[in-house]
PDB file of N, CA and C in Angstrom:
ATOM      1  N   UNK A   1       0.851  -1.191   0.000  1.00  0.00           N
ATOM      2  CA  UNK A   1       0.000   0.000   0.000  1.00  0.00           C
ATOM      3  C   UNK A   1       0.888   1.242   0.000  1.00  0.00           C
ATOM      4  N   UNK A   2       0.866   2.306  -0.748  1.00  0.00           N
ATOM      5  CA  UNK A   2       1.483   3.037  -1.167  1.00  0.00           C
ATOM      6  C   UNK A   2       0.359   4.461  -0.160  1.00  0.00           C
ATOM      7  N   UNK A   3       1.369   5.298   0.446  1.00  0.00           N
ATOM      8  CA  UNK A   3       1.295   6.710   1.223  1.00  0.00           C
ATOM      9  C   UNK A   3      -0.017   7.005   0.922  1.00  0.00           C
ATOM     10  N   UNK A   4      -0.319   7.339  -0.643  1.00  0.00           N
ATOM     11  CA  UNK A   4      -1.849   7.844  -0.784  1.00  0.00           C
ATOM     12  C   UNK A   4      -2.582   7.206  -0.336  1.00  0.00           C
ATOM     13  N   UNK A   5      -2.285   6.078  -0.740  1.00  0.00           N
ATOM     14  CA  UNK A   5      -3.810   4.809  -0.360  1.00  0.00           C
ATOM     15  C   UNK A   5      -3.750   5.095   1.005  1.00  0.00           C
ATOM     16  N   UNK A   6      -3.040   5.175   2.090  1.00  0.00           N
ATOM     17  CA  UNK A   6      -3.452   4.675   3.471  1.00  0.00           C
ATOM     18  C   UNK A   6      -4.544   6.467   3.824  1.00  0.00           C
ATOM     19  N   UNK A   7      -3.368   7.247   3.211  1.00  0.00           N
ATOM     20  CA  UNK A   7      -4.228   8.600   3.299  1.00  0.00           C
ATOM     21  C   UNK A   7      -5.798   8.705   2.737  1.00  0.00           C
ATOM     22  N   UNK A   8      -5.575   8.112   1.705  1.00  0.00           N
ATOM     23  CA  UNK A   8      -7.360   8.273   1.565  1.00  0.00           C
ATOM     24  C   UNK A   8      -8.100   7.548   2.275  1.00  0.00           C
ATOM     25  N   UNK A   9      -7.977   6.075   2.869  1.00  0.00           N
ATOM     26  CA  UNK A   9      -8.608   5.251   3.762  1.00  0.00           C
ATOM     27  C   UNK A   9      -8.855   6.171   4.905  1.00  0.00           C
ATOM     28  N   UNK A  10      -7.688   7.008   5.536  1.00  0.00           N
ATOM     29  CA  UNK A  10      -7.936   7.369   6.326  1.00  0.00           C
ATOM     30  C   UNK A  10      -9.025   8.539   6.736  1.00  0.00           C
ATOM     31  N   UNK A  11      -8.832   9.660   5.380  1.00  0.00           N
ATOM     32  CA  UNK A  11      -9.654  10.210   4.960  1.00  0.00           C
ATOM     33  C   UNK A  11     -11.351   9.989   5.136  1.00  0.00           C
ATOM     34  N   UNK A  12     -11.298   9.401   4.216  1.00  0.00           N
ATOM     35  CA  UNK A  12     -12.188   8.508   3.993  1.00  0.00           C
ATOM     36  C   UNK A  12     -13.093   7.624   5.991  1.00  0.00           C
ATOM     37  N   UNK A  13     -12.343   7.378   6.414  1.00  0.00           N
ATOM     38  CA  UNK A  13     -12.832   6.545   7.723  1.00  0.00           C
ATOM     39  C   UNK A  13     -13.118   7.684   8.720  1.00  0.00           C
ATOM     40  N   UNK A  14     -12.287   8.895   8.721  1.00  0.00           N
ATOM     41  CA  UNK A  14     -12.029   9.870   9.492  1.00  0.00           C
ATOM     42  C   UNK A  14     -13.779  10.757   9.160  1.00  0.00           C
ATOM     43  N   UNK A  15     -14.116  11.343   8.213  1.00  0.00           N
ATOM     44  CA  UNK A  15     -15.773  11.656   7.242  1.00  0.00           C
ATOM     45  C   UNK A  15     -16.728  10.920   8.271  1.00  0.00           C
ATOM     46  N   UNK A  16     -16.453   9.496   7.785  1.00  0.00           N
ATOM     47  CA  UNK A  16     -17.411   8.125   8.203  1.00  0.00           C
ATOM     48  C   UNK A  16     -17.334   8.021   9.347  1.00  0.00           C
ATOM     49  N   UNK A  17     -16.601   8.474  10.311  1.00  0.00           N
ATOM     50  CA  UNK A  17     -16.533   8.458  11.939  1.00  0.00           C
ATOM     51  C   UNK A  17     -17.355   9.741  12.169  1.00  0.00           C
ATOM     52  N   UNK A  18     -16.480  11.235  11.709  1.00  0.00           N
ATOM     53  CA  UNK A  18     -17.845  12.128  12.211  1.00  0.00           C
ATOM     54  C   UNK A  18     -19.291  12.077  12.271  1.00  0.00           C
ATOM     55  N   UNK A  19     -19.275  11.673  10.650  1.00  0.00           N
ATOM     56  CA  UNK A  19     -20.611  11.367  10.517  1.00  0.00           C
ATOM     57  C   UNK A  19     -21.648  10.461  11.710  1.00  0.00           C
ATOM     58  N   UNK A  20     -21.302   9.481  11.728  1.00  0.00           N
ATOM     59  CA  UNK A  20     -21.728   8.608  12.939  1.00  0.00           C
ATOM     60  C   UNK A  20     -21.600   9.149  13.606  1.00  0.00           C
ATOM     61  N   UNK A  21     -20.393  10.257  14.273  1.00  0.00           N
ATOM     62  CA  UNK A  21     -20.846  10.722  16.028  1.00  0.00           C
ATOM     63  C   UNK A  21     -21.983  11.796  16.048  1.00  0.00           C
ATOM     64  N   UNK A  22     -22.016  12.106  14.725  1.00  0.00           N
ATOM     65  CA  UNK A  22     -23.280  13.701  14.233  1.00  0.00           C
ATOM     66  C   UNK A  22     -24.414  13.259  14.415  1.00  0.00           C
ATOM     67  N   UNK A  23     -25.104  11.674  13.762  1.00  0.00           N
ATOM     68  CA  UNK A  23     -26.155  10.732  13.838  1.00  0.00           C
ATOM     69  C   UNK A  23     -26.402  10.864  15.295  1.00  0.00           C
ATOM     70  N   UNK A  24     -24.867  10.155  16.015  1.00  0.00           N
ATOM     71  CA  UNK A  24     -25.613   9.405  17.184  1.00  0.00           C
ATOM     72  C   UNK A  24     -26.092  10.854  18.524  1.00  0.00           C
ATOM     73  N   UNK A  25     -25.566  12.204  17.968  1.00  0.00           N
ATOM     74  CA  UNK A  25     -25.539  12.775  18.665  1.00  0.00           C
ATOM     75  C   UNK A  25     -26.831  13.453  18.832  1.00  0.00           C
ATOM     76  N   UNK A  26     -27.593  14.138  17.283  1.00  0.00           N
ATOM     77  CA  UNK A  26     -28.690  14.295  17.022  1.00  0.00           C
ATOM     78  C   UNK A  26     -30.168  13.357  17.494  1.00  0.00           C
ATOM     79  N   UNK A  27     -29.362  11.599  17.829  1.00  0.00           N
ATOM     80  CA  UNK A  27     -30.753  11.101  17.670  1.00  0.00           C
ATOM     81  C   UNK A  27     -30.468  10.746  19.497  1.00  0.00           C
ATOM     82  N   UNK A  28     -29.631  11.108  19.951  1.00  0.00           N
ATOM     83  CA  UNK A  28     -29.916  11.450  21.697  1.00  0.00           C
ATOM     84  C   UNK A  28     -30.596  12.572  22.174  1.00  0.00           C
ATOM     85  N   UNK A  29     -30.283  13.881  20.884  1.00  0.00           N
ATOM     86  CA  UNK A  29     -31.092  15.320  21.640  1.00  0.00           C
ATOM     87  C   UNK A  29     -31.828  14.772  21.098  1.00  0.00           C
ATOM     88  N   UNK A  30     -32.605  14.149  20.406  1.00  0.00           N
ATOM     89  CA  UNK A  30     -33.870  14.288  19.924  1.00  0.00           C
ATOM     90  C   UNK A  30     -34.811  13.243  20.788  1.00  0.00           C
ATOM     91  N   UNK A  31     -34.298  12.074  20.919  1.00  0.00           N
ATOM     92  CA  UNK A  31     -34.831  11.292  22.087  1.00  0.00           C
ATOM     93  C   UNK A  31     -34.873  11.201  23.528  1.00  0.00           C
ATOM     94  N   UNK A  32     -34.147  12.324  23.633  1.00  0.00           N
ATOM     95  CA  UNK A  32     -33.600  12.646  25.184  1.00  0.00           C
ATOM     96  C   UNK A  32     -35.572  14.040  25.302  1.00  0.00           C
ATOM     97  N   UNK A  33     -35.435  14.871  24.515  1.00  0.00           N
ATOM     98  CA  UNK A  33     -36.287  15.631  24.471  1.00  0.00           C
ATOM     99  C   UNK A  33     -37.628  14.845  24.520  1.00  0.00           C
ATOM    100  N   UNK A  34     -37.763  13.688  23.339  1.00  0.00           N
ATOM    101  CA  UNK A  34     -38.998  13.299  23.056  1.00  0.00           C
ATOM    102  C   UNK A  34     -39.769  12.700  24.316  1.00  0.00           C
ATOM    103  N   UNK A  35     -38.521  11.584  25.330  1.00  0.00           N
ATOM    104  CA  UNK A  35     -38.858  10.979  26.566  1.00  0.00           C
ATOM    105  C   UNK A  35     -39.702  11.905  27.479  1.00  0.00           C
ATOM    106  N   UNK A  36     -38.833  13.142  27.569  1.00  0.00           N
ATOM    107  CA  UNK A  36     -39.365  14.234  28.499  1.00  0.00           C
ATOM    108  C   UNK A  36     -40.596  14.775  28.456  1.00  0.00           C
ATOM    109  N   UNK A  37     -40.953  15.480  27.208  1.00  0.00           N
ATOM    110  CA  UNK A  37     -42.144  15.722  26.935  1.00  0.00           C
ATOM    111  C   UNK A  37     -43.245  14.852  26.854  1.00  0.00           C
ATOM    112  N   UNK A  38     -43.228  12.927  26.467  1.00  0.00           N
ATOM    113  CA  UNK A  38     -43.972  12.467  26.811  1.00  0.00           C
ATOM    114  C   UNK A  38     -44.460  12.118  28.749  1.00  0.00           C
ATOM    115  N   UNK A  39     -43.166  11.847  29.039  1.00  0.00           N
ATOM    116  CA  UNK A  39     -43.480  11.970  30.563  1.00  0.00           C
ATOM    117  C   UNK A  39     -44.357  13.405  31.227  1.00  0.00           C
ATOM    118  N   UNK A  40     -44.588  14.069  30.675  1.00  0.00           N
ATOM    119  CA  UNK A  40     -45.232  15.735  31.406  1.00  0.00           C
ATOM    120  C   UNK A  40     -46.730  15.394  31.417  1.00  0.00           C
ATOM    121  N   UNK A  41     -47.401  14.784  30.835  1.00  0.00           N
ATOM    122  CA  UNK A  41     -49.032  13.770  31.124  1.00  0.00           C
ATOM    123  C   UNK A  41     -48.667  12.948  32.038  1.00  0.00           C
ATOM    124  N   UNK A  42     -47.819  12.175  32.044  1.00  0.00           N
ATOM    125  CA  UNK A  42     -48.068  10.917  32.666  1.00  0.00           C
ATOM    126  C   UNK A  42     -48.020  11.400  34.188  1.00  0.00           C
ATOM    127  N   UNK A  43     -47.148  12.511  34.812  1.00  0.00           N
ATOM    128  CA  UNK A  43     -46.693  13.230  35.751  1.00  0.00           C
ATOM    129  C   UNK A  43     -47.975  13.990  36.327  1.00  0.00           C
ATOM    130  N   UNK A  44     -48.515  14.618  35.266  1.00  0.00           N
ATOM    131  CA  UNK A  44     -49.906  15.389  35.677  1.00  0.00           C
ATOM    132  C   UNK A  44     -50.839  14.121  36.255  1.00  0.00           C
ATOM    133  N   UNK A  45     -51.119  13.449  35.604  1.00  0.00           N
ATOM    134  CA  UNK A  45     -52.186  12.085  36.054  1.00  0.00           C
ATOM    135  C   UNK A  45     -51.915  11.666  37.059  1.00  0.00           C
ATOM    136  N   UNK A  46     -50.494  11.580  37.449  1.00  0.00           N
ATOM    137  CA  UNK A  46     -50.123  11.010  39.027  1.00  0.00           C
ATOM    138  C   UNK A  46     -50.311  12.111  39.929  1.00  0.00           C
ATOM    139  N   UNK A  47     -50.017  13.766  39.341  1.00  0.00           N
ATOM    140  CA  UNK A  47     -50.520  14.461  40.032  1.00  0.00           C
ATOM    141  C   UNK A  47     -52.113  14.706  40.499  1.00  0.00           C
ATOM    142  N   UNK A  48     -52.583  14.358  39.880  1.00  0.00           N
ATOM    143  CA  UNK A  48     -54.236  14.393  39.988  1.00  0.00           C
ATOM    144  C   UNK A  48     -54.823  13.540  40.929  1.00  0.00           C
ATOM    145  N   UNK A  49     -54.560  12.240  40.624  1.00  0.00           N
ATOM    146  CA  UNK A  49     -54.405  11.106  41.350  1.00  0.00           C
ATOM    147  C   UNK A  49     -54.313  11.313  43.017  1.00  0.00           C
ATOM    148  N   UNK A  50     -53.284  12.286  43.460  1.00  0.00           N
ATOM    149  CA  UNK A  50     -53.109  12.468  44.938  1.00  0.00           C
ATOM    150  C   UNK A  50     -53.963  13.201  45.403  1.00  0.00           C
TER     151      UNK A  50
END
């Protein structure tokens, strides 16, 4: 394997890693939020409840 090649793999893997931490980061705020806001009923009902 010749200098370029390892450079573009790396390139190349280095893209494909951000990418995935951008995914996994977006679909935690977004599920981190979604949990919350469904819990705010369920919270009222137990509040009612007492």
């Amino acid at each position: 394997m010749s200098h370029e090649e390892i450079l573009l793999y790396y390139k190349i893997f280095r893209v494909g890693l951000l990418a995935v931490v951008l995914y996994g980061i977006i679909a935690y705020v977004y599920f981190s939020k979604r949990s919350k806001t469904m819990e705010l009923p369920a919270r009222r009902m137990l509040e009612e409840n007492d």
